[in-house]
Protein backbone atom coordinates (compact mmCIF):
# COMPACT_ATOMS: atom_id res chain seq x y z
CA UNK A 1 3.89 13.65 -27.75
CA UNK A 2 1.37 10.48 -27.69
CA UNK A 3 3.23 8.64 -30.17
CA UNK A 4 6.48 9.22 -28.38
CA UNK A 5 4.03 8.40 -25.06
CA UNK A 6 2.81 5.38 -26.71
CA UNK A 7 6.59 4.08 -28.15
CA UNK A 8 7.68 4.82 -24.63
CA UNK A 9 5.09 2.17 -23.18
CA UNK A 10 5.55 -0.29 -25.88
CA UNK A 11 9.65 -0.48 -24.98
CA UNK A 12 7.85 -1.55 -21.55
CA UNK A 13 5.55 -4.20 -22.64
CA UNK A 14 8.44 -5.81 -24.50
CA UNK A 15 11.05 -5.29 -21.85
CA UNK A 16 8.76 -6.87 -19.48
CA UNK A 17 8.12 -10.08 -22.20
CA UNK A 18 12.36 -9.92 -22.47
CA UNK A 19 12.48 -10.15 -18.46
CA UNK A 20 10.12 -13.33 -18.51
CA UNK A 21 12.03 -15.18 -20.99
CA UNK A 22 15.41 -14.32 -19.30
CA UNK A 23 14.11 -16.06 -16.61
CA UNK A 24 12.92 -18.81 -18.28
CA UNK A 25 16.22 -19.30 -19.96
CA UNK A 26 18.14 -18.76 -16.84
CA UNK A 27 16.18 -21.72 -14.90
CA UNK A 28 16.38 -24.12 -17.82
CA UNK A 29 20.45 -23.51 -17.73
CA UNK A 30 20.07 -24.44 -14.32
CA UNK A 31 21.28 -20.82 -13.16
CA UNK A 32 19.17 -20.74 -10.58
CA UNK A 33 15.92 -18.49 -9.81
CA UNK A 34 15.50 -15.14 -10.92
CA UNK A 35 12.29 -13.00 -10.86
CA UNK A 36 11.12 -10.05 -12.97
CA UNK A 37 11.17 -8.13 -10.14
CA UNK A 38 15.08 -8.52 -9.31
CA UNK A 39 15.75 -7.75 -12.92
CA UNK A 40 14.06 -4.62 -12.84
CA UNK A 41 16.12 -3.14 -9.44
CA UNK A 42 18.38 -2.37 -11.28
CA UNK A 43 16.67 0.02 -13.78
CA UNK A 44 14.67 1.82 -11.33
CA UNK A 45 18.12 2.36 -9.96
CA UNK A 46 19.21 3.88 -13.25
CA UNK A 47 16.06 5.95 -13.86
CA UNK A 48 16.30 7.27 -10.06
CA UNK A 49 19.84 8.89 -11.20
CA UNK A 50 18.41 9.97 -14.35
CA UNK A 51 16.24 12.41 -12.39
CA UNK A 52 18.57 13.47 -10.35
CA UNK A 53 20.54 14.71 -13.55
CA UNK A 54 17.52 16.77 -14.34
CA UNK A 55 17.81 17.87 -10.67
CA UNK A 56 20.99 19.51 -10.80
CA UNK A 57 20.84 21.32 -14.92
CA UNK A 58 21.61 24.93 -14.75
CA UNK A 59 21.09 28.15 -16.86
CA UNK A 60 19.62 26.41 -20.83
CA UNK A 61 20.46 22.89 -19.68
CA UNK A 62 17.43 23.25 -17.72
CA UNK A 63 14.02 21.70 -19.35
CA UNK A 64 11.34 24.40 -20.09
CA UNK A 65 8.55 22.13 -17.97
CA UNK A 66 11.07 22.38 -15.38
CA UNK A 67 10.03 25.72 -13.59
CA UNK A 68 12.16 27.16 -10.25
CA UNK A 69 10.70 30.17 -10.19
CA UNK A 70 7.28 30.24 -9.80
CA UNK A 71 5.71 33.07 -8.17
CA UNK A 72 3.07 33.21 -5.48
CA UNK A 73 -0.12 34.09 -8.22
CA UNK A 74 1.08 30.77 -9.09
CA UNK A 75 0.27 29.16 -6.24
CA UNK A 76 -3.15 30.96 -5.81
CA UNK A 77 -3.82 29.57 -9.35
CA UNK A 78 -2.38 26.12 -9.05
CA UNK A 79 -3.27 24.84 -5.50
CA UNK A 80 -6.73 23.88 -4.06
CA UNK A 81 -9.27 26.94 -2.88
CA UNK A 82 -8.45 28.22 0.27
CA UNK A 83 -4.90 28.28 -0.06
CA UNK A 84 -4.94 32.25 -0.22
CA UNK A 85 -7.26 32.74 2.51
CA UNK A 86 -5.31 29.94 5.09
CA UNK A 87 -1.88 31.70 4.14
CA UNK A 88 -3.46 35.50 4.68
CA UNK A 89 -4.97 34.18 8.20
CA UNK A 90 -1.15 33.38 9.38
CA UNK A 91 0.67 36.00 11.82
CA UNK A 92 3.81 36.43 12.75
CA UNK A 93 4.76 33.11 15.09
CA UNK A 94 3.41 31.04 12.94
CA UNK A 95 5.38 28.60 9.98
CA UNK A 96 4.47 27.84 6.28
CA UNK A 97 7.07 25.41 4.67
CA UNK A 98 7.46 25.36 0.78
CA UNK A 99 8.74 22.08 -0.52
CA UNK A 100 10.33 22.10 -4.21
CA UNK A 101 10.86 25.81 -4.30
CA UNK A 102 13.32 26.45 -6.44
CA UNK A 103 14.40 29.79 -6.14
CA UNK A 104 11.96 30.93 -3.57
CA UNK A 105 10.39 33.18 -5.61
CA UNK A 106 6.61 32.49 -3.50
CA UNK A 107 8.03 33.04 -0.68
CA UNK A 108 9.90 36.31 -1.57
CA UNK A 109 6.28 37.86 -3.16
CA UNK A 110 4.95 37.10 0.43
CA UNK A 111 7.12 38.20 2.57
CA UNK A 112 7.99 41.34 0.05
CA UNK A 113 7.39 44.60 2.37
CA UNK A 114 3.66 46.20 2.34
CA UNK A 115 3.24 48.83 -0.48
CA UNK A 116 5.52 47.16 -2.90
CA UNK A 117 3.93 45.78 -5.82
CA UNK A 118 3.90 42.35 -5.47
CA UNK A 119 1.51 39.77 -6.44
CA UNK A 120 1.37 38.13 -3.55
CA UNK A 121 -0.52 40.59 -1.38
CA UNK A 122 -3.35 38.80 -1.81
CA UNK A 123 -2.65 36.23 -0.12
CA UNK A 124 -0.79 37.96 2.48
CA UNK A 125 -2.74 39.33 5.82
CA UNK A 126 -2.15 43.20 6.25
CA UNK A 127 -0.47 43.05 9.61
CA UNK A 128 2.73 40.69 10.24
CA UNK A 129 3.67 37.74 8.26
CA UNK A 130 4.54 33.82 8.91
CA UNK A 131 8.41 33.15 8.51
CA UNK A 132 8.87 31.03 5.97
CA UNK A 133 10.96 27.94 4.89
CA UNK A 134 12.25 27.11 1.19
CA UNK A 135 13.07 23.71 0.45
CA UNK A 136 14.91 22.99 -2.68
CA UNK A 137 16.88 19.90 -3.49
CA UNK A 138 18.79 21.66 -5.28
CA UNK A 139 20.51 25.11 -4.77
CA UNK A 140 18.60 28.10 -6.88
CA UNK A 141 19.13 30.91 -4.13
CA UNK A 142 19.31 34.50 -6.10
CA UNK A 143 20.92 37.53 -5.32
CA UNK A 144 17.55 38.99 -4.44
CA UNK A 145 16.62 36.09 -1.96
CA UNK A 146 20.06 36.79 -0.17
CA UNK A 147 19.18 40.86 0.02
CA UNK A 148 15.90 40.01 1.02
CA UNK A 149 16.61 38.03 3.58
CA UNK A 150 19.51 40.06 5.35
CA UNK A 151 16.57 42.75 5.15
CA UNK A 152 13.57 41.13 6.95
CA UNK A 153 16.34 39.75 9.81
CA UNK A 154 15.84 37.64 13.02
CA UNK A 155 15.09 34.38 10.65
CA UNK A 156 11.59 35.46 8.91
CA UNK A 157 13.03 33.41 5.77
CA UNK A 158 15.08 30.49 5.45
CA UNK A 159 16.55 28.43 2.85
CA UNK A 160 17.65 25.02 3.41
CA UNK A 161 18.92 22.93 -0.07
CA UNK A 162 20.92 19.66 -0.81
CA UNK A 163 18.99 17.12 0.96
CA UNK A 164 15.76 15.26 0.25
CA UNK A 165 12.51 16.44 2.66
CA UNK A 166 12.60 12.72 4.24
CA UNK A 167 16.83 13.24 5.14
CA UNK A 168 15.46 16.24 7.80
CA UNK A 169 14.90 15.58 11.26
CA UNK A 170 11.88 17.08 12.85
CA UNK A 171 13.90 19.37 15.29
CA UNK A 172 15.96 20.76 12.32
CA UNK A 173 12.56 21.53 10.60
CA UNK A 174 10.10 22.09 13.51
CA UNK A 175 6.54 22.53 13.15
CA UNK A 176 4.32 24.46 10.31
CA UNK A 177 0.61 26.01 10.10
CA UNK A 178 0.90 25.50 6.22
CA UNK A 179 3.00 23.24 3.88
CA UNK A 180 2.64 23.53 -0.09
CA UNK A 181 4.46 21.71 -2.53
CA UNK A 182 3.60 22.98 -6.25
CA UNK A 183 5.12 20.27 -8.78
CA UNK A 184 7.95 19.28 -5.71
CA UNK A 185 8.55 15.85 -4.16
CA UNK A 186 4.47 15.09 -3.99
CA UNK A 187 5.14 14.73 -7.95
CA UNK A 188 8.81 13.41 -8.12
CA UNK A 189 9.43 11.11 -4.95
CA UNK A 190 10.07 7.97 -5.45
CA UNK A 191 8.25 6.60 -2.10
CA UNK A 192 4.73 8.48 -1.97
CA UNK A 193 4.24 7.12 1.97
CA UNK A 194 7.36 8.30 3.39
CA UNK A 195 7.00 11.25 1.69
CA UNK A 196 3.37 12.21 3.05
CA UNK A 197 4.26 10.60 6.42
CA UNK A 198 7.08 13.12 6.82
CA UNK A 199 4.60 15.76 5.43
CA UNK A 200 1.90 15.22 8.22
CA UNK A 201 5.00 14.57 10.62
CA UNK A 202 5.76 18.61 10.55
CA UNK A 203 1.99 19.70 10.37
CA UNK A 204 0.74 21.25 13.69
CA UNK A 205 -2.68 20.11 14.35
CA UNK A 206 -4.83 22.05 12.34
CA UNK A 207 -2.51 22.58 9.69
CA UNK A 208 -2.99 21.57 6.19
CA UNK A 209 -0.98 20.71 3.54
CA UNK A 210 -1.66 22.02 0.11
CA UNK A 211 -0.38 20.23 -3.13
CA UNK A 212 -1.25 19.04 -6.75
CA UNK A 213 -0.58 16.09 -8.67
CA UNK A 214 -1.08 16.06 -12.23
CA UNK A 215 -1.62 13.30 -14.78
CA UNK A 216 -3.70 11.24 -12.60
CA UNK A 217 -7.23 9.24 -12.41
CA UNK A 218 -9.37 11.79 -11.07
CA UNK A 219 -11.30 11.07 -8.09
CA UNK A 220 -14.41 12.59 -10.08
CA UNK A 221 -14.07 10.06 -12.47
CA UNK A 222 -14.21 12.61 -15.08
CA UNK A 223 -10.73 11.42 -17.38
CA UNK A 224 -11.03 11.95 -20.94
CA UNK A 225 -10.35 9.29 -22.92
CA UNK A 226 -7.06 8.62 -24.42
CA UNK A 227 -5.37 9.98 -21.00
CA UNK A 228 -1.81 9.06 -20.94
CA UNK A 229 -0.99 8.66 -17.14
CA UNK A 230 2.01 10.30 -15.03
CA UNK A 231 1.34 8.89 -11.74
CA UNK A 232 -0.89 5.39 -11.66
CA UNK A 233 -1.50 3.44 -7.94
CA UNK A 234 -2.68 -0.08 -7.67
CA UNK A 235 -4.13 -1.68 -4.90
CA UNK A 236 -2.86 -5.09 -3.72
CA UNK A 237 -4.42 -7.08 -6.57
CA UNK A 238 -3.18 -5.02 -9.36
CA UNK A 239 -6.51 -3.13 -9.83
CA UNK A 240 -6.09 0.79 -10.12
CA UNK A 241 -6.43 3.09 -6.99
CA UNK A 242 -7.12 6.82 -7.24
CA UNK A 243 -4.52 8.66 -5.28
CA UNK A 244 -7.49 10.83 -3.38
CA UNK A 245 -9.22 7.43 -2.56
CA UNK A 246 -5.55 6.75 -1.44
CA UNK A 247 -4.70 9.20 0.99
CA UNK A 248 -7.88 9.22 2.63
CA UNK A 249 -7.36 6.30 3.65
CA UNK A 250 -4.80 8.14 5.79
CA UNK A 251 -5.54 8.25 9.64
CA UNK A 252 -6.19 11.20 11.85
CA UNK A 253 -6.74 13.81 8.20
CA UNK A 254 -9.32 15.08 6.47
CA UNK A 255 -8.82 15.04 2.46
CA UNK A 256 -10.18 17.33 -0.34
CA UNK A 257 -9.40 16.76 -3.71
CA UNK A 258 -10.51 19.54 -6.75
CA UNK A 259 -10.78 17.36 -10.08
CA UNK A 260 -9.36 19.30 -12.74
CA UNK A 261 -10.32 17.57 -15.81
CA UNK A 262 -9.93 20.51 -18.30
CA UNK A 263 -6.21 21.24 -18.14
CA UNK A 264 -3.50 19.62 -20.01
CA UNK A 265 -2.89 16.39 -17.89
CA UNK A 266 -5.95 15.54 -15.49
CA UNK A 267 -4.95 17.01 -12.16
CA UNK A 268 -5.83 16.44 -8.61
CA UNK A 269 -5.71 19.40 -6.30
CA UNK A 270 -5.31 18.44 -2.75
CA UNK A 271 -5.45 19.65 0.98
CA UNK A 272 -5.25 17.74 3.71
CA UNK A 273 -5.66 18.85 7.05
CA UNK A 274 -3.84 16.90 9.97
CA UNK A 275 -7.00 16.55 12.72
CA UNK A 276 -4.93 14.35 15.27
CA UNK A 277 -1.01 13.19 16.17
CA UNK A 278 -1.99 9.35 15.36
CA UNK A 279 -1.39 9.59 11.44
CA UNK A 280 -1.25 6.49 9.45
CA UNK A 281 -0.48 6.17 5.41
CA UNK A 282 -1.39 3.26 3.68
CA UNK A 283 2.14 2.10 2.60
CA UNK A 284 2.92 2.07 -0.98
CA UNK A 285 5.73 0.19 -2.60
CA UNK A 286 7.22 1.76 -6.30
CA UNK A 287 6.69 -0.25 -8.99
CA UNK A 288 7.74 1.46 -11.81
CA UNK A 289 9.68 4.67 -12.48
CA UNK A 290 10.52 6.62 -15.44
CA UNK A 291 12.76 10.19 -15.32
CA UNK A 292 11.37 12.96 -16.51
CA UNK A 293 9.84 16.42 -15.82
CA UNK A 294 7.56 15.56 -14.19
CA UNK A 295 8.37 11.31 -14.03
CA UNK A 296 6.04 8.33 -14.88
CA UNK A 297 5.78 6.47 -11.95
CA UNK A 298 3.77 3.92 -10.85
CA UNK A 299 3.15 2.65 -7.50
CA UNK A 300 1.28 -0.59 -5.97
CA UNK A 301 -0.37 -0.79 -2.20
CA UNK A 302 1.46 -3.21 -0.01
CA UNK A 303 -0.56 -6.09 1.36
C-alpha cells in the first residue's frame, strides 16, 4: 500500500513540475497567461466524478473499505465517548440525523422494538425513542428498513437519498438533538465549510454533532512517523493546520477531539456541540482531491 501511496504522490510532484512548464511554454508562444491553478480545475473536476462512480457501485462492484451497513455497536465503537449516553438520554420528540448511512442499519438497531436482540440497546433509553433520519447519497434502503418502518408508523424513521446534505433546505430537514456521520460527507465532501456550516445549521442549541475523520494530523501531536495522510489543511501560508485546531476556530461551539493514534490511519474523533445561533467556520477552499474510499484531499484556509 505505501509504495502504491508513495507512486501515487510522485505522479503529483511531476504533474505539478509538467503544469509549470506548460505555462512557461504557453507564455513564451505568446498564448497568453495560464496558472497552475486553472490547469488543475479541470482534474479536480474529473476526480470529483470518479467518486461519484464509487458512489453509485452495487452488489461486488462495491469496494470492501466501502461499508453501508454498519450497525449501531459500530457507532458506539467508532465515534467520540458520550455518543451512547447523549443518544440513550433522547425521548420521543426529539431528532438524531445520520449522514452517510447507507442502508440504515444504526438506525434500524435503535429504533428495533424493546426485547429484541439488538445491539443497539445500549445506547437506546428504556422508554420511547428519537425518530430518526437516514441520509444516504445514494439509495441502499432494504426490505427490512421498508417493514420496519411501515411498523413503527406516524414518521419515527425516515429515509431521504439522491441528494448531497448541502442540496437540503432547512425546512425539509428541520432541527436535530444529535447528528453523526461515521465515514459520510465529514470524510468525502469536497467543501469541508459548507459542509459543517450546514451541519451546525440543523443542530438545536445544545445539540452536538458526532463524527470521525481518519488519516489526519492529530491534534495530540502523537502521528507516527511515516504517516501517509488522507485529509491534510493548510493555513493561508501553506503551513499545515490540524483539522481540530480548525474547527475550533468555529464560532458559537465547543470542540472535543479523541486522538486515536493506535489504529490503522491516525484518527480524530470529534463532537461538537452548537452553544449559540451565531456560528461561523473558518472558510476553506479545496486544493487537491483524489477519489477513493475514503479520498485524499487536501484543503487550504482562505485569507
Amino acid at each position: 500500500m505505501r509504495s502504491v501511496k508513495s507512486s501515487v504522490q510522485g505522479w503529483k510532484a511531476a504533474a505539478a513540475c509538467l503544469a509549470v512548464v506548460i505555462v512557461i511554454v504557453v507564455q513564451a508562444l505568446g498564448l497568453g497567461a495560464v496558472w497552475p491553478q486553472e490547469l488543475a480545475e479541470p482534474r479536480l473536476d474529473e476526480e470529483i466524478a470518479e467518486q461519484e462512480k464509487i458512489f453509485q457501485r452495487r452488489g461486488a462492484d462495491v469496494p470492501s473499505g466501502y461499508i453501508t451497513n454498519r450497525g449501531l455497536s459500530g457507532y458506539a465503537e467508532l465515534l467520540p465517548s458520550g455518543f451512547c449516553d447523549a443518544l440513550g438520554r433522547l425521548g420521543s420528540s426529539d431528532r438524531w440525523l445520520d449522514i452517510g448511512a447507507g442502508a440504515g442499519q444504526a438506525i434500524l438497531d435503535y429504533s428495533a422494538p424493546e426485547g429484541d436482540a439488538s445491539p443497539g440497546e445500549k445506547c437506546a433509553a428504556p422508554g420511547g425513542k428519537a425518530r430518526a433520519v437516514a441520509m444516504s447519497i445514494e439509495d441502499r434502503q432494504t426490505d427490512k428498513w421498508r417493514q420496519q418502518a411501515a411498523s413503527l408508523g406516524d414518521d419515527r424513521i425516515r429515509y431521504l437519498s439522491g441528494k448531497r446534505l448541502r442540496q437540503y433546505s432547512g425546512e425539509e430537514l428541520g432541527k436535530f438533538q444529535i447528528i453523526t456521520d461515521v465515514f459520510g460527507g465529514f470524510t468525502y465532501t469536497e467543501d469541508l465549510s459548507q459542509f459543517v456550516e450546514k451541519v451546525l445549521s440543523l443542530l438545536e442549541f445544545g445539540g452536538g454533532f458526532y463524527t470521525l475523520v481518519p488519516g489526519v494530523h492529530l491534534e495530540d501531536g502523537k502521528d507516527k512517523l511515516g504517516v501517509l495522510y488522507l485529509t491534510e489543511l493548510e493555513n493561508a501560508t501553506g503551513r499545515p493546520e490540524k483539522v481540530c485546531s480548525w474547527l475550533k476556530k468555529t464560532s458559537c461551539v465547543q470542540v472535543t477531539c479523541e486522538s486515536k493514534s493506535d489504529w490503522k490511519r491516525p484518527t480524530e474523533l470529534i463532537n461538537i456541540r452548537k452553544v449559540c445561533s451565531d456560528t461561523s467556520v473558518p472558510r476553506m477552499k479545496l486544493v487537491e482531491y483524489e477519489a477513493g474510499y475514503p479520498p485524499d484531499r487536501r484543503f487550504q484556509l482562505e485569507k
